[in-house]
PDB file of N, CA and C in Angstrom:
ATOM      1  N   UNK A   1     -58.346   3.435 128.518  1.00  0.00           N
ATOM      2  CA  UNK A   1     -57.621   3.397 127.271  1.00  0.00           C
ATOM      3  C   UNK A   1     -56.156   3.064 127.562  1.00  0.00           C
ATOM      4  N   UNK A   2     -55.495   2.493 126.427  1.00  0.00           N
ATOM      5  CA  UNK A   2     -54.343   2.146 126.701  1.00  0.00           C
ATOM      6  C   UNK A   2     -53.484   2.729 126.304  1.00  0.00           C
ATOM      7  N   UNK A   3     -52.135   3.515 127.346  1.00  0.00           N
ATOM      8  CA  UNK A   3     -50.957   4.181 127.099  1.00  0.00           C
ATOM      9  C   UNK A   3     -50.595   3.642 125.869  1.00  0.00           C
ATOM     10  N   UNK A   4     -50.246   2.650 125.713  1.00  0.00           N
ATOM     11  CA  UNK A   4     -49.164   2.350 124.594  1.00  0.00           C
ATOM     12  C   UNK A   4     -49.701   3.110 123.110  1.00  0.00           C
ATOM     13  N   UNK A   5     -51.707   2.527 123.131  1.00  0.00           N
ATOM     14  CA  UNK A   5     -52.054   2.882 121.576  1.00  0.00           C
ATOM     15  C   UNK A   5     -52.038   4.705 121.791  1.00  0.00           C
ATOM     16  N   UNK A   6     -51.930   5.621 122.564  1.00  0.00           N
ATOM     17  CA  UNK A   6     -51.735   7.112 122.915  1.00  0.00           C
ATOM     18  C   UNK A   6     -50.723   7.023 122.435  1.00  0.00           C
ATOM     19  N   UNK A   7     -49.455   6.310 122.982  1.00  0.00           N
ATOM     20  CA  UNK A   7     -48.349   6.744 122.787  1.00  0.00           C
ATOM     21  C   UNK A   7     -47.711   6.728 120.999  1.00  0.00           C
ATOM     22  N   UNK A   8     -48.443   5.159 120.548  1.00  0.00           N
ATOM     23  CA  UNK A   8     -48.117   4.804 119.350  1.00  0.00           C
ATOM     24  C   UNK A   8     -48.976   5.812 118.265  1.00  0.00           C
ATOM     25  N   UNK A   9     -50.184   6.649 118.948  1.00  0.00           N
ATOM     26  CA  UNK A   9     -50.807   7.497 117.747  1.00  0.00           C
ATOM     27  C   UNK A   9     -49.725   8.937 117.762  1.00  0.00           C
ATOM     28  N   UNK A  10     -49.396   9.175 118.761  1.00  0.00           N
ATOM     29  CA  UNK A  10     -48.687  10.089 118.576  1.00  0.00           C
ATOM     30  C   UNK A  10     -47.461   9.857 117.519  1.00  0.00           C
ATOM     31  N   UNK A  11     -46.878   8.409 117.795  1.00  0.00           N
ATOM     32  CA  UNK A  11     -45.851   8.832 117.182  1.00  0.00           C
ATOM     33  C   UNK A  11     -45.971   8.834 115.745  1.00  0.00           C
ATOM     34  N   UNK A  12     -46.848   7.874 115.105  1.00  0.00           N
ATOM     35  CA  UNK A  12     -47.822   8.035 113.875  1.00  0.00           C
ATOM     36  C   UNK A  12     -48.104   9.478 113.533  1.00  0.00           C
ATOM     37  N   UNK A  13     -48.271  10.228 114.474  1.00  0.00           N
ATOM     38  CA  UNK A  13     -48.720  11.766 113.836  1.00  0.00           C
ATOM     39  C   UNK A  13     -47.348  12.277 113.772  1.00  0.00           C
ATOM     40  N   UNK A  14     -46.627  12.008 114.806  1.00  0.00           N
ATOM     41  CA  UNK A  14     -44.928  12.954 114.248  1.00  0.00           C
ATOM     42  C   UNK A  14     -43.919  12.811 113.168  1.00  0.00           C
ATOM     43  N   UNK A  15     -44.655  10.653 113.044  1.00  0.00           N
ATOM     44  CA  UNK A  15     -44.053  10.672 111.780  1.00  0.00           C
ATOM     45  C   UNK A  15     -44.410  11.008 110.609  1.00  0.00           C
ATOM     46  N   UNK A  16     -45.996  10.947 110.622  1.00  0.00           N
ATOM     47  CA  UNK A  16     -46.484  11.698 109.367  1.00  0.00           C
ATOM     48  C   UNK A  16     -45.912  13.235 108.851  1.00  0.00           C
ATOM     49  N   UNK A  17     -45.496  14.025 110.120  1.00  0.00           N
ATOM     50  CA  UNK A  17     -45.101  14.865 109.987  1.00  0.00           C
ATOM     51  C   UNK A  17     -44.011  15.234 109.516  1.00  0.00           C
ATOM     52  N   UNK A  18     -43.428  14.413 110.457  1.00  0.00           N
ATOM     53  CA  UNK A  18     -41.804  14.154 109.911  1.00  0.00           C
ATOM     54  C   UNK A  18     -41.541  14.186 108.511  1.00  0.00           C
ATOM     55  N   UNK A  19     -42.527  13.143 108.004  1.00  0.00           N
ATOM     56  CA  UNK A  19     -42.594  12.898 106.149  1.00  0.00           C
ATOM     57  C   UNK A  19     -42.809  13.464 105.380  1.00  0.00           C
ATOM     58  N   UNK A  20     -43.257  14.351 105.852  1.00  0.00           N
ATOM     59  CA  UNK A  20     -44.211  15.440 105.181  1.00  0.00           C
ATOM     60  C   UNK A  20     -43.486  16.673 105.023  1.00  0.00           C
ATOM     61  N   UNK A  21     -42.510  17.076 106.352  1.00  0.00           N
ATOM     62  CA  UNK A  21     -41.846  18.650 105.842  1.00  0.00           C
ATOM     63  C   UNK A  21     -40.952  17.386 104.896  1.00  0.00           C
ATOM     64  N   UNK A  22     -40.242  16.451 104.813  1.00  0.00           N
ATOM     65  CA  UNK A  22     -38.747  15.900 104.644  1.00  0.00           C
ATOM     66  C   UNK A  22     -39.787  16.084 102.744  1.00  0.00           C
ATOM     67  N   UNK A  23     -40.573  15.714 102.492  1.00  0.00           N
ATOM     68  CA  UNK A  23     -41.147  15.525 100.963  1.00  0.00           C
ATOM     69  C   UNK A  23     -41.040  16.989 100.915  1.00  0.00           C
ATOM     70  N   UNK A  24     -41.790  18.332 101.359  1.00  0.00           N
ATOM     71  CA  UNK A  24     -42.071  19.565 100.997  1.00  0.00           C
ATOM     72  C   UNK A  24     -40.626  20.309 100.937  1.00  0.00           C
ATOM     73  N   UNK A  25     -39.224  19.413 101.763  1.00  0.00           N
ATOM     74  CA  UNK A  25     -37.815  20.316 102.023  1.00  0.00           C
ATOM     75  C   UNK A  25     -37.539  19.617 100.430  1.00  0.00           C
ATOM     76  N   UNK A  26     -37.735  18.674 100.037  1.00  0.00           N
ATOM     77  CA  UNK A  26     -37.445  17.606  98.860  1.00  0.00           C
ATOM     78  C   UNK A  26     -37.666  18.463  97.219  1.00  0.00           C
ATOM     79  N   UNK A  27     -39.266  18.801  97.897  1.00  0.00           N
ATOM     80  CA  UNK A  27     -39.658  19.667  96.915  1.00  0.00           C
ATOM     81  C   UNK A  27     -39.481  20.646  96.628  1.00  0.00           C
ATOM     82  N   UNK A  28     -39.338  21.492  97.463  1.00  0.00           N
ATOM     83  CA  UNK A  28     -38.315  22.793  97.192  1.00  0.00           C
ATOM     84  C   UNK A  28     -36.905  22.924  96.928  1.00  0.00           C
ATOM     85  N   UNK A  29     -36.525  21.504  97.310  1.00  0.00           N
ATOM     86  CA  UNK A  29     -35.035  21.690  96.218  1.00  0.00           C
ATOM     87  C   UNK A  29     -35.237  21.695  94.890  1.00  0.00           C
ATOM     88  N   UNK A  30     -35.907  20.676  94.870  1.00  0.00           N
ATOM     89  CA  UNK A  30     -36.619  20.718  93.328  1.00  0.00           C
ATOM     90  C   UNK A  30     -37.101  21.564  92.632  1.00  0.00           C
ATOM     91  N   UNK A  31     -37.498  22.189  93.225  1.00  0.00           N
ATOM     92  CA  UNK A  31     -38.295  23.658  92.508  1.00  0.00           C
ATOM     93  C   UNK A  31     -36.756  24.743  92.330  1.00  0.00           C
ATOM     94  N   UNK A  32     -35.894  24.639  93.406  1.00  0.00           N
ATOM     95  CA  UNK A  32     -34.833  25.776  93.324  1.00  0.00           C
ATOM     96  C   UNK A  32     -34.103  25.337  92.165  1.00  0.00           C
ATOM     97  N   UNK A  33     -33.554  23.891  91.914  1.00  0.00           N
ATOM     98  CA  UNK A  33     -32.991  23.402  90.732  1.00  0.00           C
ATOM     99  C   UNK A  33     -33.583  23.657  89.183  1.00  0.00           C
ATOM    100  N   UNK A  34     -34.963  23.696  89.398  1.00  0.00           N
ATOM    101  CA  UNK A  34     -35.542  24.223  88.203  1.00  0.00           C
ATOM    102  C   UNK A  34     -35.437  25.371  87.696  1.00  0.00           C
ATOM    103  N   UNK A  35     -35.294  26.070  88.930  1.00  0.00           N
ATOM    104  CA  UNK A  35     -35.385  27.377  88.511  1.00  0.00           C
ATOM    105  C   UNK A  35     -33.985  28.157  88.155  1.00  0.00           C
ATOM    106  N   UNK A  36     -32.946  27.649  89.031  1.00  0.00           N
ATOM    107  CA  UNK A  36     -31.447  27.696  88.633  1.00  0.00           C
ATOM    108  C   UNK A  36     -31.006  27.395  87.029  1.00  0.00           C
ATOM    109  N   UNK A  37     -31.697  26.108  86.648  1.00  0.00           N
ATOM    110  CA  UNK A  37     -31.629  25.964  85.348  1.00  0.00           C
ATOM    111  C   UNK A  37     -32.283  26.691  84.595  1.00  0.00           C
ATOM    112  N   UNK A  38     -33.366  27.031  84.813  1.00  0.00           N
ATOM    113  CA  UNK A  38     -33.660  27.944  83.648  1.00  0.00           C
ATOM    114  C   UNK A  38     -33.164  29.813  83.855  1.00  0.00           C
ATOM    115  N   UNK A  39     -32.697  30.037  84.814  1.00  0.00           N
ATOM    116  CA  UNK A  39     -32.216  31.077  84.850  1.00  0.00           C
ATOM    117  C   UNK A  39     -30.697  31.441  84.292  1.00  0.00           C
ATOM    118  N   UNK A  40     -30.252  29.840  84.178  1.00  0.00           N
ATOM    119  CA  UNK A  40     -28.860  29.683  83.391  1.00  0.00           C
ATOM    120  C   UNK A  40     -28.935  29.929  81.733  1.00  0.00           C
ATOM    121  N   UNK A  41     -29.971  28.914  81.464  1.00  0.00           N
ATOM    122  CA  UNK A  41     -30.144  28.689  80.490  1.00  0.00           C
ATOM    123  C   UNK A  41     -30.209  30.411  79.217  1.00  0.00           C
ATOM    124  N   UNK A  42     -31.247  31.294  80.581  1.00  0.00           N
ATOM    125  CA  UNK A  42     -31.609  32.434  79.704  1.00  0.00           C
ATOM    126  C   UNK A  42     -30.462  33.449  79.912  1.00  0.00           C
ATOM    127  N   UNK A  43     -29.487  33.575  80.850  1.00  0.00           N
ATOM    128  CA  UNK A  43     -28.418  34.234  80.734  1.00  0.00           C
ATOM    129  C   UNK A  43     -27.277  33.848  79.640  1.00  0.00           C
ATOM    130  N   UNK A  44     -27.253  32.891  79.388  1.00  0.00           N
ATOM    131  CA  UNK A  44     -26.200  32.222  78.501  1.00  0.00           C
ATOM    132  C   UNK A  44     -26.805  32.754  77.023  1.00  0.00           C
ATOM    133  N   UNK A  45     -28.727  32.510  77.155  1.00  0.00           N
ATOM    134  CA  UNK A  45     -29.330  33.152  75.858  1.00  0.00           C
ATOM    135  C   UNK A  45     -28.789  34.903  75.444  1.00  0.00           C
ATOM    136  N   UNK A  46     -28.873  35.388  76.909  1.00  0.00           N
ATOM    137  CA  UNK A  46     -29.091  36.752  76.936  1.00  0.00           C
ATOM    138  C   UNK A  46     -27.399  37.219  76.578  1.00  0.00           C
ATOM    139  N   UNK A  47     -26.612  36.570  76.868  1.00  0.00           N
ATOM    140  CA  UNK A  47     -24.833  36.749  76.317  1.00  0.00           C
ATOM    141  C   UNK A  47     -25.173  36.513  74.637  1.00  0.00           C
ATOM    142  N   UNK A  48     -25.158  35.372  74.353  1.00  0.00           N
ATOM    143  CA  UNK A  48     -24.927  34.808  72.930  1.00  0.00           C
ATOM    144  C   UNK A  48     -25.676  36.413  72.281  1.00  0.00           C
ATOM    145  N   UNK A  49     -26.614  36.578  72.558  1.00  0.00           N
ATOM    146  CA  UNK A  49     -27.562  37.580  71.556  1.00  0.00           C
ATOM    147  C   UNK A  49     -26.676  39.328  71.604  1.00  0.00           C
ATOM    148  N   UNK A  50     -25.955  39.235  73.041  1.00  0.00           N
ATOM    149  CA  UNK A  50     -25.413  40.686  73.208  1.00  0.00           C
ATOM    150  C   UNK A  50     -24.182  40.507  72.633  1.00  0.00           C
ATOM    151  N   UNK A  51     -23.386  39.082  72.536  1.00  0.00           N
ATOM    152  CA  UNK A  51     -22.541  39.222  72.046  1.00  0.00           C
ATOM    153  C   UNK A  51     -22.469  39.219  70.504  1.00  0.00           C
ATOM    154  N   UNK A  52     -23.522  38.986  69.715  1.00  0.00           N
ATOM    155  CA  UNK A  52     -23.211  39.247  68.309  1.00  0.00           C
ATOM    156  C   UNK A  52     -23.983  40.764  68.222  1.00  0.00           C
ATOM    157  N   UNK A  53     -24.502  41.123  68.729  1.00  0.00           N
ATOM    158  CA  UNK A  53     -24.656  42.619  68.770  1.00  0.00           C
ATOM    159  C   UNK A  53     -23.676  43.684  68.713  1.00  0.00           C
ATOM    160  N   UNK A  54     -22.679  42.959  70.166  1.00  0.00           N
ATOM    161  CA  UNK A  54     -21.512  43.627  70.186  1.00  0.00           C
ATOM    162  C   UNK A  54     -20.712  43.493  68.371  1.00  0.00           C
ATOM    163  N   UNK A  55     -20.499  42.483  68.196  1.00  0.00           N
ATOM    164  CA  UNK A  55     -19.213  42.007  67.041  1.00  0.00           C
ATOM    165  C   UNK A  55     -19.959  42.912  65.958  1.00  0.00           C
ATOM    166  N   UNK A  56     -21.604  42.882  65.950  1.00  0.00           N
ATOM    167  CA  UNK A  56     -22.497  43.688  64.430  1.00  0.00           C
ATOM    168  C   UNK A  56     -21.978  45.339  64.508  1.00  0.00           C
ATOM    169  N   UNK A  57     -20.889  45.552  65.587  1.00  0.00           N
ATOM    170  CA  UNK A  57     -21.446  47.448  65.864  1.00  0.00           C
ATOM    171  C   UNK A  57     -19.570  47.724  65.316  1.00  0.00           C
ATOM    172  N   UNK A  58     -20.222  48.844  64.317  1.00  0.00           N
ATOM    173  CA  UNK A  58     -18.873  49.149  63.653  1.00  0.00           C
ATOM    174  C   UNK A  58     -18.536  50.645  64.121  1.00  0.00           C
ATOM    175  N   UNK A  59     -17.486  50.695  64.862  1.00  0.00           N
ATOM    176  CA  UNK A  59     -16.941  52.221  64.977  1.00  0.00           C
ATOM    177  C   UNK A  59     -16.266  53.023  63.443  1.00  0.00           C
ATOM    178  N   UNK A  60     -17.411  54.074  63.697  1.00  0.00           N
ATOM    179  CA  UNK A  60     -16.445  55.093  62.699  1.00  0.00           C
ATOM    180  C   UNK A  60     -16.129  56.414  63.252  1.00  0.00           C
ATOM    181  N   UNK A  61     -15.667  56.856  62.737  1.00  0.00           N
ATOM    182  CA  UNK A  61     -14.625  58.860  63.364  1.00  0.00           C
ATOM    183  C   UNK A  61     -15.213  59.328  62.458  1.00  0.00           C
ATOM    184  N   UNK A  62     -15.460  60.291  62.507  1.00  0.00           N
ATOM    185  CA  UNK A  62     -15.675  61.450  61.685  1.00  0.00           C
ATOM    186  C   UNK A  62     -15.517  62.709  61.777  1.00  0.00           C
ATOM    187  N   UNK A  63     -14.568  63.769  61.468  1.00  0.00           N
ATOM    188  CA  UNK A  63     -14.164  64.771  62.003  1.00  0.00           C
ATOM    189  C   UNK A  63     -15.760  65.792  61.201  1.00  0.00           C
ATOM    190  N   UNK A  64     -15.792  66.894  62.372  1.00  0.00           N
ATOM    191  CA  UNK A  64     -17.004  67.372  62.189  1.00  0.00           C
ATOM    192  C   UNK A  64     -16.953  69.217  62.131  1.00  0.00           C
ATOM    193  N   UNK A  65     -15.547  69.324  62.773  1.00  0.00           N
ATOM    194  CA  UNK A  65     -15.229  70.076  62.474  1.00  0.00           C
ATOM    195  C   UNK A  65     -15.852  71.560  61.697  1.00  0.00           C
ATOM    196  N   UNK A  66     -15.420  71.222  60.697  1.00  0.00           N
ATOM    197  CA  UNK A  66     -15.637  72.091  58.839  1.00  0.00           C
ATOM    198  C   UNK A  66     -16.887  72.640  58.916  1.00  0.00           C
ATOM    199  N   UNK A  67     -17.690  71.779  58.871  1.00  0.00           N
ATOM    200  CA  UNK A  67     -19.253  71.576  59.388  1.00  0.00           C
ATOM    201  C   UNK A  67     -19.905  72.813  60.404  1.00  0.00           C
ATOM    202  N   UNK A  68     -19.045  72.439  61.609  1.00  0.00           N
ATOM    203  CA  UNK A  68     -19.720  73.313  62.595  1.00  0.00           C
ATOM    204  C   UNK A  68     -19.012  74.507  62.105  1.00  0.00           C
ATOM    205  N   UNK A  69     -17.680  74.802  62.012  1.00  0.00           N
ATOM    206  CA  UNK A  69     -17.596  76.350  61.565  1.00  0.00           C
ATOM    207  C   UNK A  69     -18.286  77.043  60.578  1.00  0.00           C
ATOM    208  N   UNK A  70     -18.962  75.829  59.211  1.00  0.00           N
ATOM    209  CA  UNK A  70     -19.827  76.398  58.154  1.00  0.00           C
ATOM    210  C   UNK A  70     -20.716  77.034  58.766  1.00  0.00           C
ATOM    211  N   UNK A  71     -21.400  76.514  59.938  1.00  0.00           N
ATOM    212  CA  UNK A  71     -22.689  76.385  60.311  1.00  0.00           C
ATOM    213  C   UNK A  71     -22.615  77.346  61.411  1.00  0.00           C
ATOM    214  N   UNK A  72     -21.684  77.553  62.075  1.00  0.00           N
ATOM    215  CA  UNK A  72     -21.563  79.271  62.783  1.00  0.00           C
ATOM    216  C   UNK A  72     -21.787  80.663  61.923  1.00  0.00           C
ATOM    217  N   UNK A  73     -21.151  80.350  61.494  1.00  0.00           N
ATOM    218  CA  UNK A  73     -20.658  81.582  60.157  1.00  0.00           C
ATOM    219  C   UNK A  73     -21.850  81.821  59.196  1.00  0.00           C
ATOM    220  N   UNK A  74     -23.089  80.605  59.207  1.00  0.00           N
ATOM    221  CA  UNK A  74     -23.826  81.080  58.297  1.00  0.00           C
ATOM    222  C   UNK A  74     -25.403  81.648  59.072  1.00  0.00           C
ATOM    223  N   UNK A  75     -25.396  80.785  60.615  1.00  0.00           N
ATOM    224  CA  UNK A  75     -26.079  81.109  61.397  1.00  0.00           C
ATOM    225  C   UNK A  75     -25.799  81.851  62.424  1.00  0.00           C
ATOM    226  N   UNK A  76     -26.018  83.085  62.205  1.00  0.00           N
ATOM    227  CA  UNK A  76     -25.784  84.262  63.284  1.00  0.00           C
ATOM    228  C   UNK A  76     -26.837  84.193  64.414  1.00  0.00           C
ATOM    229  N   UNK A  77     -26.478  84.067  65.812  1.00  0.00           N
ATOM    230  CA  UNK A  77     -27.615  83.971  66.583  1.00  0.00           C
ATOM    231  C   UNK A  77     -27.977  85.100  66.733  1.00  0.00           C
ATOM    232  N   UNK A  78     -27.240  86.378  67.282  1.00  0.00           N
ATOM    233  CA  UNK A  78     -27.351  87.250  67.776  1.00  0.00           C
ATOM    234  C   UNK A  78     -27.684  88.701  66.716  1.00  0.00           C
ATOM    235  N   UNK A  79     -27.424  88.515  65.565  1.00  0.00           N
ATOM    236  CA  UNK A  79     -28.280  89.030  64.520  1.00  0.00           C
ATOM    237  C   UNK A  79     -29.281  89.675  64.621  1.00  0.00           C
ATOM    238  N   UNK A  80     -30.124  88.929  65.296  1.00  0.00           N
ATOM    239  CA  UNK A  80     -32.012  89.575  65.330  1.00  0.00           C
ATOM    240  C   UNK A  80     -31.972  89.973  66.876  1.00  0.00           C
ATOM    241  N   UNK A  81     -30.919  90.345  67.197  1.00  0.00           N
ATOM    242  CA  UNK A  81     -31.057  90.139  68.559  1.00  0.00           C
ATOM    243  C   UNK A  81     -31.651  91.661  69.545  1.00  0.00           C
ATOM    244  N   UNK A  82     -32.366  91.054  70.596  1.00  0.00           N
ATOM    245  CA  UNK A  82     -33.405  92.485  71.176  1.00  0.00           C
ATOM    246  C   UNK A  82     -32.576  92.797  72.422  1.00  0.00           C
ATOM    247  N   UNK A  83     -31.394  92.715  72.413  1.00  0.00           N
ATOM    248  CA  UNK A  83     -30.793  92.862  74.071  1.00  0.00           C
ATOM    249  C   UNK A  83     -30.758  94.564  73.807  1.00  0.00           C
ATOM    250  N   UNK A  84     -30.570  94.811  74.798  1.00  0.00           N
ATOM    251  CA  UNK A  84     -30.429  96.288  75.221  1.00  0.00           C
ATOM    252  C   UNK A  84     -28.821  96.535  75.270  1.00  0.00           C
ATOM    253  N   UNK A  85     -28.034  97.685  74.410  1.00  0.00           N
ATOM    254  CA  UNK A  85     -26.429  97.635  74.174  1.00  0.00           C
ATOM    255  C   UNK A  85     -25.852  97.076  75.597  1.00  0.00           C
ATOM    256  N   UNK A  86     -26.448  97.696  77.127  1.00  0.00           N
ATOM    257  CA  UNK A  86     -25.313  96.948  77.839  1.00  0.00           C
ATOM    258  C   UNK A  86     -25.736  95.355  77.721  1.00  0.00           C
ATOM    259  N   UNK A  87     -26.613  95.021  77.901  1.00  0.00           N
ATOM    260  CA  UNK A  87     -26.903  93.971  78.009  1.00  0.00           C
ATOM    261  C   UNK A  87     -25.909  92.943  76.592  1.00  0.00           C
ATOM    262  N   UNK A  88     -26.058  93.289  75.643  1.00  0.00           N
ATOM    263  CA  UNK A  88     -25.324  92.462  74.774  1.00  0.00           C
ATOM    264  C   UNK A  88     -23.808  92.674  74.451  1.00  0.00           C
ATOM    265  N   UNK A  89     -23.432  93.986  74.997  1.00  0.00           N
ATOM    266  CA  UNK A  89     -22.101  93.749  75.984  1.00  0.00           C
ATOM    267  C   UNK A  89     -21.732  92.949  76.938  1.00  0.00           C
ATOM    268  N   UNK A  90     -22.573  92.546  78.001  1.00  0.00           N
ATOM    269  CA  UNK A  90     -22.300  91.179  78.592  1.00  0.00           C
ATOM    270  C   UNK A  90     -22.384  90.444  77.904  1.00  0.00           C
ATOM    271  N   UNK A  91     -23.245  90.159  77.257  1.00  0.00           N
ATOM    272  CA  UNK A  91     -23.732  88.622  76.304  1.00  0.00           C
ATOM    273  C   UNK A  91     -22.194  87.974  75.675  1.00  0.00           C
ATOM    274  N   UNK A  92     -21.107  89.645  75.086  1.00  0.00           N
ATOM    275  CA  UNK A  92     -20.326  89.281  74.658  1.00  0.00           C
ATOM    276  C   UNK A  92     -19.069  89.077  75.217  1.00  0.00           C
ATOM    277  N   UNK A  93     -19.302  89.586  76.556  1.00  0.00           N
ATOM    278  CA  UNK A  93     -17.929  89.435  77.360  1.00  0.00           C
ATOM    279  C   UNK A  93     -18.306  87.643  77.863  1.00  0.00           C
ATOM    280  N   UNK A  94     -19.577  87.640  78.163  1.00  0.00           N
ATOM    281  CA  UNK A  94     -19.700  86.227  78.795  1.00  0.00           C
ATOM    282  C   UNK A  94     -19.157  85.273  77.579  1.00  0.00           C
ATOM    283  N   UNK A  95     -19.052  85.219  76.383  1.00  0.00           N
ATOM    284  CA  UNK A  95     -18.669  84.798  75.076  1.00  0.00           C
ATOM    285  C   UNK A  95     -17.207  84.586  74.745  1.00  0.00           C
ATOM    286  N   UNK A  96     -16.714  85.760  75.012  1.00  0.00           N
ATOM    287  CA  UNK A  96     -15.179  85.841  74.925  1.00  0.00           C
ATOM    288  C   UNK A  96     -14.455  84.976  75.522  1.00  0.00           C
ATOM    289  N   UNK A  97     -12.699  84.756  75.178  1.00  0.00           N
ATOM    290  CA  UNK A  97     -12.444  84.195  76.383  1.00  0.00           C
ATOM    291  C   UNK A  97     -12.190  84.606  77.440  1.00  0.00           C
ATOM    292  N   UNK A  98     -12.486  83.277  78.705  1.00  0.00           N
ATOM    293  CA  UNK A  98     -12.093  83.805  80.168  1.00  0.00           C
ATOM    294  C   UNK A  98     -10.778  84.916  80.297  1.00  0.00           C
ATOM    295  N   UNK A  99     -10.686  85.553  81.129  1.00  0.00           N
ATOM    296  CA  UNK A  99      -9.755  86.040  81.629  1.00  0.00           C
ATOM    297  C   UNK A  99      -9.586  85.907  82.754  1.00  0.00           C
ATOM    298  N   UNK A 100      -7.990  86.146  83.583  1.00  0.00           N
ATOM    299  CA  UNK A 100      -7.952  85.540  84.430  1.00  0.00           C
ATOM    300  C   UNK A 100      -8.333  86.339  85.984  1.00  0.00           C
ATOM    301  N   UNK A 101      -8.925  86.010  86.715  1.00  0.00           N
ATOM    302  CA  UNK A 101      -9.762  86.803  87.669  1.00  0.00           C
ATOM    303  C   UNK A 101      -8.125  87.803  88.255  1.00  0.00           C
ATOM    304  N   UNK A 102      -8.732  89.602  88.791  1.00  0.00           N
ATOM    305  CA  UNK A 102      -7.525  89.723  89.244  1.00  0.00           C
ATOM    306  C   UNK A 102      -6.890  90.881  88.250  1.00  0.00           C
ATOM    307  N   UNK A 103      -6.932  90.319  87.353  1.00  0.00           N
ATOM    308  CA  UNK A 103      -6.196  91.049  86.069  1.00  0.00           C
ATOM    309  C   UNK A 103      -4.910  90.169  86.117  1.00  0.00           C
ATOM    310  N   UNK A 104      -4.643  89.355  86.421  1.00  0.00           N
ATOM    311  CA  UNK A 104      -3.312  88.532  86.338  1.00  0.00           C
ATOM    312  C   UNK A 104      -2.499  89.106  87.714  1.00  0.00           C
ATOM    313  N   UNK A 105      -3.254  89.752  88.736  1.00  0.00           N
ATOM    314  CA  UNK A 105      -2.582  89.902  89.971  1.00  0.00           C
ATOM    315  C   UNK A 105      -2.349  89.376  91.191  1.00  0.00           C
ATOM    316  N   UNK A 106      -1.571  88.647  92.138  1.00  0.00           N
ATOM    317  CA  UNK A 106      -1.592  87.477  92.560  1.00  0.00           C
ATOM    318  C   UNK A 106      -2.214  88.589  94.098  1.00  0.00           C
ATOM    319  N   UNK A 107      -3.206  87.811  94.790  1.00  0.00           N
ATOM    320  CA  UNK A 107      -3.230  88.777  95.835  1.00  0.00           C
ATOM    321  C   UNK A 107      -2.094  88.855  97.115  1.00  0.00           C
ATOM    322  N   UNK A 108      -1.844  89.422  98.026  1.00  0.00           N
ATOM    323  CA  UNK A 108      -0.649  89.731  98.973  1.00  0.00           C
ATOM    324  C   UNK A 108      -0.749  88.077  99.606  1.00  0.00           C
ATOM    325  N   UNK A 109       0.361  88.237 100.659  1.00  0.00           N
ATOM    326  CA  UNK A 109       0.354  87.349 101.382  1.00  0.00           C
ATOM    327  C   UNK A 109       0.480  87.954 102.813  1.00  0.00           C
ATOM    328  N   UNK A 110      -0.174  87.064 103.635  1.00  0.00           N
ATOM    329  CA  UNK A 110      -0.267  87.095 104.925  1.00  0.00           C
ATOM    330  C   UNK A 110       0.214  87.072 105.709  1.00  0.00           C
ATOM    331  N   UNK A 111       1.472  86.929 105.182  1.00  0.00           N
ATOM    332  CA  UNK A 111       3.084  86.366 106.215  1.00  0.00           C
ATOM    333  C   UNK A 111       3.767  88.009 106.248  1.00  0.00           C
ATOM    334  N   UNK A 112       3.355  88.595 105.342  1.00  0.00           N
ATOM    335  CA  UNK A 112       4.501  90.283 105.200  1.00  0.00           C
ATOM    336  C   UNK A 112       3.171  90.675 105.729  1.00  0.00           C
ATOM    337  N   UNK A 113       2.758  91.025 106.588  1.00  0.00           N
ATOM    338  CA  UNK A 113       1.875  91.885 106.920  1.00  0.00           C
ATOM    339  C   UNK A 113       2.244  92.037 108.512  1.00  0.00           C
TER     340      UNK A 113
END
């Protein structure tokens, strides 16, 4: 057999090869461009739609106040309540306001000792 037609099938097969990733690298740009575009396309969708959502939303205040003090004052929790006297002595110290740990006494320092 003759070197040359060995040599010339080979190179026939490397170029087939050659052609072949260079079309499949071709095609996958192609495919990434497609997909870039439509991933543009639906973010730009997905803004436009949040942004008139945003502009549709109206802030209001409302002081609420009045309300909740009605609604203390008319609902007593502790009313029906089954604590045992010390026990709802805590209930009410935990209720009260804080005080300050101490009795308002600063403890010593470490330096006069």
């Amino acid at each position: 057999m003759n070197p040359y037609i060995i040599i010339a099938a080979l190179l026939a097969v490397l170029g087939a090869g050659a052609g072949g990733f260079k079309l499949g690298a071709d095609h996958e740009l192609a495919a990434q461009a497609r997909e870039d575009k439509h991933v543009t396309a639906a973010v730009e969708a997905a803004n436009g739609i949040a942004a008139k959502a945003i502009a549709g939303i109206k802030v209001t205040n409302t002081t609420i106040r009045q309300e909740l003090e009605r609604e203390i004052r008319t609902n007593t929790i502790y009313a029906e309540c089954k604590h045992s006297p010390g026990g709802l002595s805590r209930v009410n110290e935990a209720l009260a306001k804080p005080q300050p740990a101490g009795g308002r006494k600063l403890p010593g320092s470490d330096a006069t000792r």
